[in-house]
Protein backbone atom coordinates (compact mmCIF):
# COMPACT_ATOMS: atom_id res chain seq x y z
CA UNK A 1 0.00 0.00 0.00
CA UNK A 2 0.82 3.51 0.31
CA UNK A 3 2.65 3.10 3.27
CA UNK A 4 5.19 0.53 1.05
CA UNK A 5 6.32 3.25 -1.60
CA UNK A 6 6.50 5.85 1.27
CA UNK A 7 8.87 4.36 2.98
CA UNK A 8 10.67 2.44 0.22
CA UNK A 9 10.96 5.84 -1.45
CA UNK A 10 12.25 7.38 1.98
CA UNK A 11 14.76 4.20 2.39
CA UNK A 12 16.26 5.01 -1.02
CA UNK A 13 16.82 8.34 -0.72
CA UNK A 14 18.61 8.19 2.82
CA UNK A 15 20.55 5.52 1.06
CA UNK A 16 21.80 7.66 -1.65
CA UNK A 17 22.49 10.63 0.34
CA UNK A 18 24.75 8.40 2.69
CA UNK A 19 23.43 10.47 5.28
CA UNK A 20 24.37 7.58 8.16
CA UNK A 21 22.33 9.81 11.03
CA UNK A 22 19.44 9.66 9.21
CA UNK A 23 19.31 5.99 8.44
CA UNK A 24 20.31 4.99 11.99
CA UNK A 25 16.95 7.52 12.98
CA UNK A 26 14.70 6.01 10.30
CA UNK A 27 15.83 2.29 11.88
CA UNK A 28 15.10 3.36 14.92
CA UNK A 29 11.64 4.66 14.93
CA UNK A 30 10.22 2.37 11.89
CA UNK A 31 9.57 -1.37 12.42
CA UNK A 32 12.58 -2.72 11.27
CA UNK A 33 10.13 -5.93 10.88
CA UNK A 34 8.14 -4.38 8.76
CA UNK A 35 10.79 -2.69 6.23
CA UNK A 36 12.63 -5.93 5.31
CA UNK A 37 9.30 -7.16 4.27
CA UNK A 38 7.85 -4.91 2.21
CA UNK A 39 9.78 -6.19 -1.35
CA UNK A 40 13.03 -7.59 -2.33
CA UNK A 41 14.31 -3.99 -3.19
CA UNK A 42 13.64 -3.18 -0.17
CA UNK A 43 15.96 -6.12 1.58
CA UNK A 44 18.64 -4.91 -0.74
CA UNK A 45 18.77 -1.57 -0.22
CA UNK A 46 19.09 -1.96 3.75
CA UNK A 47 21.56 -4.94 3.54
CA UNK A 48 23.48 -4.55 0.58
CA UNK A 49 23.33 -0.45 -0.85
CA UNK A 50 23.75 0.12 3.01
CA UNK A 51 26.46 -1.90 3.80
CA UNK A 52 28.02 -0.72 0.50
CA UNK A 53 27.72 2.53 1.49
CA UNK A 54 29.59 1.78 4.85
CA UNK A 55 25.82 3.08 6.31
CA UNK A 56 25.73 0.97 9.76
CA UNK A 57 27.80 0.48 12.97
CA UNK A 58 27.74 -3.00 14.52
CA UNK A 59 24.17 -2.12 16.26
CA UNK A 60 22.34 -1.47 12.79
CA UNK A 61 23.72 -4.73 11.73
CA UNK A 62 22.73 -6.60 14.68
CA UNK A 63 19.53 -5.89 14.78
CA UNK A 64 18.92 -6.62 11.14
CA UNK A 65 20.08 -10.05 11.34
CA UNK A 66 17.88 -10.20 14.65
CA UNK A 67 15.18 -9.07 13.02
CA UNK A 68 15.33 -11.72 10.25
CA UNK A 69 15.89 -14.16 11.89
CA UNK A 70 12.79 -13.02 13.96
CA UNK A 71 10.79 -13.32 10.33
CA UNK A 72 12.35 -16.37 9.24
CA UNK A 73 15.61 -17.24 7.17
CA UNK A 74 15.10 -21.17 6.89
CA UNK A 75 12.79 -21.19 4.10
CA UNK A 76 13.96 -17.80 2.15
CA UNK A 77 17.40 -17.68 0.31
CA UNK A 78 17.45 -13.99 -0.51
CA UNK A 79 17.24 -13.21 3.58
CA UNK A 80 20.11 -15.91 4.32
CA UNK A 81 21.68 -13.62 1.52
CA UNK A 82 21.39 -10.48 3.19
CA UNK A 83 22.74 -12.63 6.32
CA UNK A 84 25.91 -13.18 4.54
CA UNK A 85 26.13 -10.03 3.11
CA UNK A 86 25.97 -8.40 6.16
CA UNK A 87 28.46 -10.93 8.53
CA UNK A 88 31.15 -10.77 5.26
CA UNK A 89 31.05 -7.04 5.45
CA UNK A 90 32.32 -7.25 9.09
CA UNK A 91 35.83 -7.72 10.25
CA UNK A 92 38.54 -8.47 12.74
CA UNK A 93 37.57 -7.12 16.37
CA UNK A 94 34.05 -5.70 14.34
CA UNK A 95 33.45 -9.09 14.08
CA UNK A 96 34.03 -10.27 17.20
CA UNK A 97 31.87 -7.41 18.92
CA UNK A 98 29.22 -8.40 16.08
CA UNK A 99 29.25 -11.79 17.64
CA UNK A 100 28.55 -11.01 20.58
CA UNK A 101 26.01 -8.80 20.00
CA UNK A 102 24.15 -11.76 18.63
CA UNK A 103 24.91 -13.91 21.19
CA UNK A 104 23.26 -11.24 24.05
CA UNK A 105 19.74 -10.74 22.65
CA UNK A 106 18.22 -12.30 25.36
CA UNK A 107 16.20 -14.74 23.25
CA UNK A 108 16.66 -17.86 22.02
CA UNK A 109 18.84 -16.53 18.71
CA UNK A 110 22.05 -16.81 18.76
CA UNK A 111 25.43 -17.24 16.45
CA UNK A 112 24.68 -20.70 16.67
CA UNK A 113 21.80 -20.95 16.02
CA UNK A 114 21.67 -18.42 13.40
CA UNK A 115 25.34 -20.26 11.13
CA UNK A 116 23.67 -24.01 12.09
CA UNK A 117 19.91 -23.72 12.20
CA UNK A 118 18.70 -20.41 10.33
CA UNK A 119 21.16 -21.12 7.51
CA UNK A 120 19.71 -23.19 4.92
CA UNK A 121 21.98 -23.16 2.68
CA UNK A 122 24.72 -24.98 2.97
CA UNK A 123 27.05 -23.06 0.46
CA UNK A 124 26.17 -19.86 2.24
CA UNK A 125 26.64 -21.14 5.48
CA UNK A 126 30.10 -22.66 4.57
CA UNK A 127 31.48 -19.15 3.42
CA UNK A 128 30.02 -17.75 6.66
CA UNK A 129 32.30 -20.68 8.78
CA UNK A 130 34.66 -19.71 6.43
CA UNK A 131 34.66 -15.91 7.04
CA UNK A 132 34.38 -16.21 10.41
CA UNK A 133 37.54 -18.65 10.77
CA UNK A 134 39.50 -16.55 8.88
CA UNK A 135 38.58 -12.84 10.84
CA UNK A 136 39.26 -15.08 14.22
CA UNK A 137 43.02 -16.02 12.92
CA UNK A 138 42.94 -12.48 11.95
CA UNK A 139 42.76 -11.48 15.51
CA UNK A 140 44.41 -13.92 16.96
CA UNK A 141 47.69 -12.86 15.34
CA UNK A 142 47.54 -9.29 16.67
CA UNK A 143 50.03 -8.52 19.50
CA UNK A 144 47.54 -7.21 21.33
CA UNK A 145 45.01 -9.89 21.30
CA UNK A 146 43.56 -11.08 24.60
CA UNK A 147 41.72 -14.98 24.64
CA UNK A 148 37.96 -14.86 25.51
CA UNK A 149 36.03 -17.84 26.61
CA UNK A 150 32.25 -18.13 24.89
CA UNK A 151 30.09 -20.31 27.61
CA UNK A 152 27.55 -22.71 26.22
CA UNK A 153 24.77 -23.41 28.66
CA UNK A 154 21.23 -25.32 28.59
CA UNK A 155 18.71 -24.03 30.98
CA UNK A 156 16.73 -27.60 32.54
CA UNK A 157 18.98 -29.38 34.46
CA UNK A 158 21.47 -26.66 34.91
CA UNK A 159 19.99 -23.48 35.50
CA UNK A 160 17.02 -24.99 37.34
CA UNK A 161 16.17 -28.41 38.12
CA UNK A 162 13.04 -30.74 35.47
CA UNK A 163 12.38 -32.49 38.19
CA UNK A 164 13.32 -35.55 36.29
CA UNK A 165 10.30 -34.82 33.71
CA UNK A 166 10.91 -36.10 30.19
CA UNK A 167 12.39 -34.45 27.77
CA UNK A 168 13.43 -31.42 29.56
CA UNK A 169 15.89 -33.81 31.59
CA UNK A 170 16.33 -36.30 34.38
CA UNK A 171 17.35 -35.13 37.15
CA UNK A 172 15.05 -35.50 40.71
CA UNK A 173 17.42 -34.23 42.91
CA UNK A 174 15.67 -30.90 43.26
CA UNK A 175 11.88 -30.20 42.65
CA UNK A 176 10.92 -28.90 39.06
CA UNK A 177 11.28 -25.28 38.89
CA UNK A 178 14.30 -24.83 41.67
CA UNK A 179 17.43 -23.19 40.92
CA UNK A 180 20.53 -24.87 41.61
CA UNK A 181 22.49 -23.18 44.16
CA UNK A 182 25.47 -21.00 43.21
CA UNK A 183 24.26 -20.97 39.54
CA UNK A 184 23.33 -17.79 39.00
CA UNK A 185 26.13 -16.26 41.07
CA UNK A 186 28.35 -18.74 38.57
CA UNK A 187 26.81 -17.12 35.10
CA UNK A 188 27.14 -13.88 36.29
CA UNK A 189 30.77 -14.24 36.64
CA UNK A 190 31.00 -16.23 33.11
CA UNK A 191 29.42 -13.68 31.25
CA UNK A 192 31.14 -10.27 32.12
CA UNK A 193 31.59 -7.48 30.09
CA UNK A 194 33.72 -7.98 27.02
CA UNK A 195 36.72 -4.90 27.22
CA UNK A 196 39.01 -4.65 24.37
CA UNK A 197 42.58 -5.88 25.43
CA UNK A 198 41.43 -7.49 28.29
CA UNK A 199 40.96 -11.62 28.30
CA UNK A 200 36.85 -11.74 28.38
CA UNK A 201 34.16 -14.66 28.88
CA UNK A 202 30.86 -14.36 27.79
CA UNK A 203 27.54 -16.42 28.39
CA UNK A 204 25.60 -17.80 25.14
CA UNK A 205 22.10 -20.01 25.96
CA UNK A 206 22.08 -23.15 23.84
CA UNK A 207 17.90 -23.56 24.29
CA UNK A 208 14.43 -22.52 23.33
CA UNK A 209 14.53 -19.96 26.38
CA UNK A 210 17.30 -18.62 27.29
CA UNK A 211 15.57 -15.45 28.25
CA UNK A 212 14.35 -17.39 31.59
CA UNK A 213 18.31 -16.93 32.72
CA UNK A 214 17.71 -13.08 31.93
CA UNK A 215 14.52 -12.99 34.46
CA UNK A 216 16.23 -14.56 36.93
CA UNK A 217 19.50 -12.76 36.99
CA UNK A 218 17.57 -9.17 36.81
């Protein structure tokens, strides 16, 4: 409808202005959601005339692939396109912060999930691995690199307690529902704040609700 061309017509123009402010604005008080999905002109020109136009900081590119993967990649080639386009753009300690950005939604997306699930295809998801890899021995190789440590966790069973009901796990130590002692205290260590130069861990949910950890910690 009208509101399509408006903001399709609004999109291009910021776009080839290269006015940066004024995109970062537009993503901030439009639905993201509801931009990518108006056409397939409209995907390109916020994930590749953007990124060609050196448009976005890690934040903007965050919360696209967020938001897509909040749509749904699995079944659509052109948005695990704009998904590479977007993580191939990025770079050596970019990367890494891009990362982690993904990893800290507070949902149940994450890298993983987005490189191993979300990705479809598999020749787009090997140049991903492949990118990724390559930035990472990038880093590694600069004198002032620092090691980090990324935390895999599941939520039943080690967060909290099933209460030994199938298939969230088995254990009947504790009644269902019960945090384990200590564990909180524990993943609020693991996951401190990443600081350039300084060795960093940081705390990535592998599970359908990672945001339970979130509730409980706040």
């Amino acid at each position: 409808g009208n509101f399509a061309v408006q903001a399709e017509e609004q999109v291009s123009q910021v776009v080839k202005s290269k006015n940066k402010a004024a995109l970062q604005y537009l993503l901030a008080t439009v639905s993201v959601r509801a931009l990518l999905q108006i056409s397939r002109s409209m995907l390109l020109l916020l994930t590749k005339d953007a990124l060609d136009s050196g448009l976005y900081d890690n934040q903007e590119k965050a919360m696209i692939i967020y938001t897509l993967q909040n749509i749904g990649l699995q079944r659509c080639t052109h948005r695990q396109q704009a998904v590479e386009r977007i993580i191939l753009s990025t770079k050596s300690e970019e990367l890494t912060e891009l990362k982690r950005l993904l990893d800290g939604t507070g949902t149940y997306h994450n890298l993983y999930k987005l490189v191993y699930y979300d990705i479809s295809s598999n020749s787009i998801q090997e140049r991903i691995i492949a990118h990724i890899k390559e930035q990472a021995r990038v880093v590694r190789e600069k004198p002032s690199y620092r090691p980090g440590i990324k935390v895999c966790s599941d939520i039943d069973d080690t967060l909290y307690s099933s209460g030994g009901h199938f298939p969230a796990g088995c254990d009947k130590l504790f009644p269902k529902g019960v945090p384990y002692p200590g564990c909180l205290a524990l993943f609020r260590a693991l996951d401190k704040d990443w600081q350039q130069g300084a060795t960093s861990s940081n705390l990535a949910f592998l599970s359908a609700r990672p945001h339970v950890y979130k509730s409980w910690a706040e």
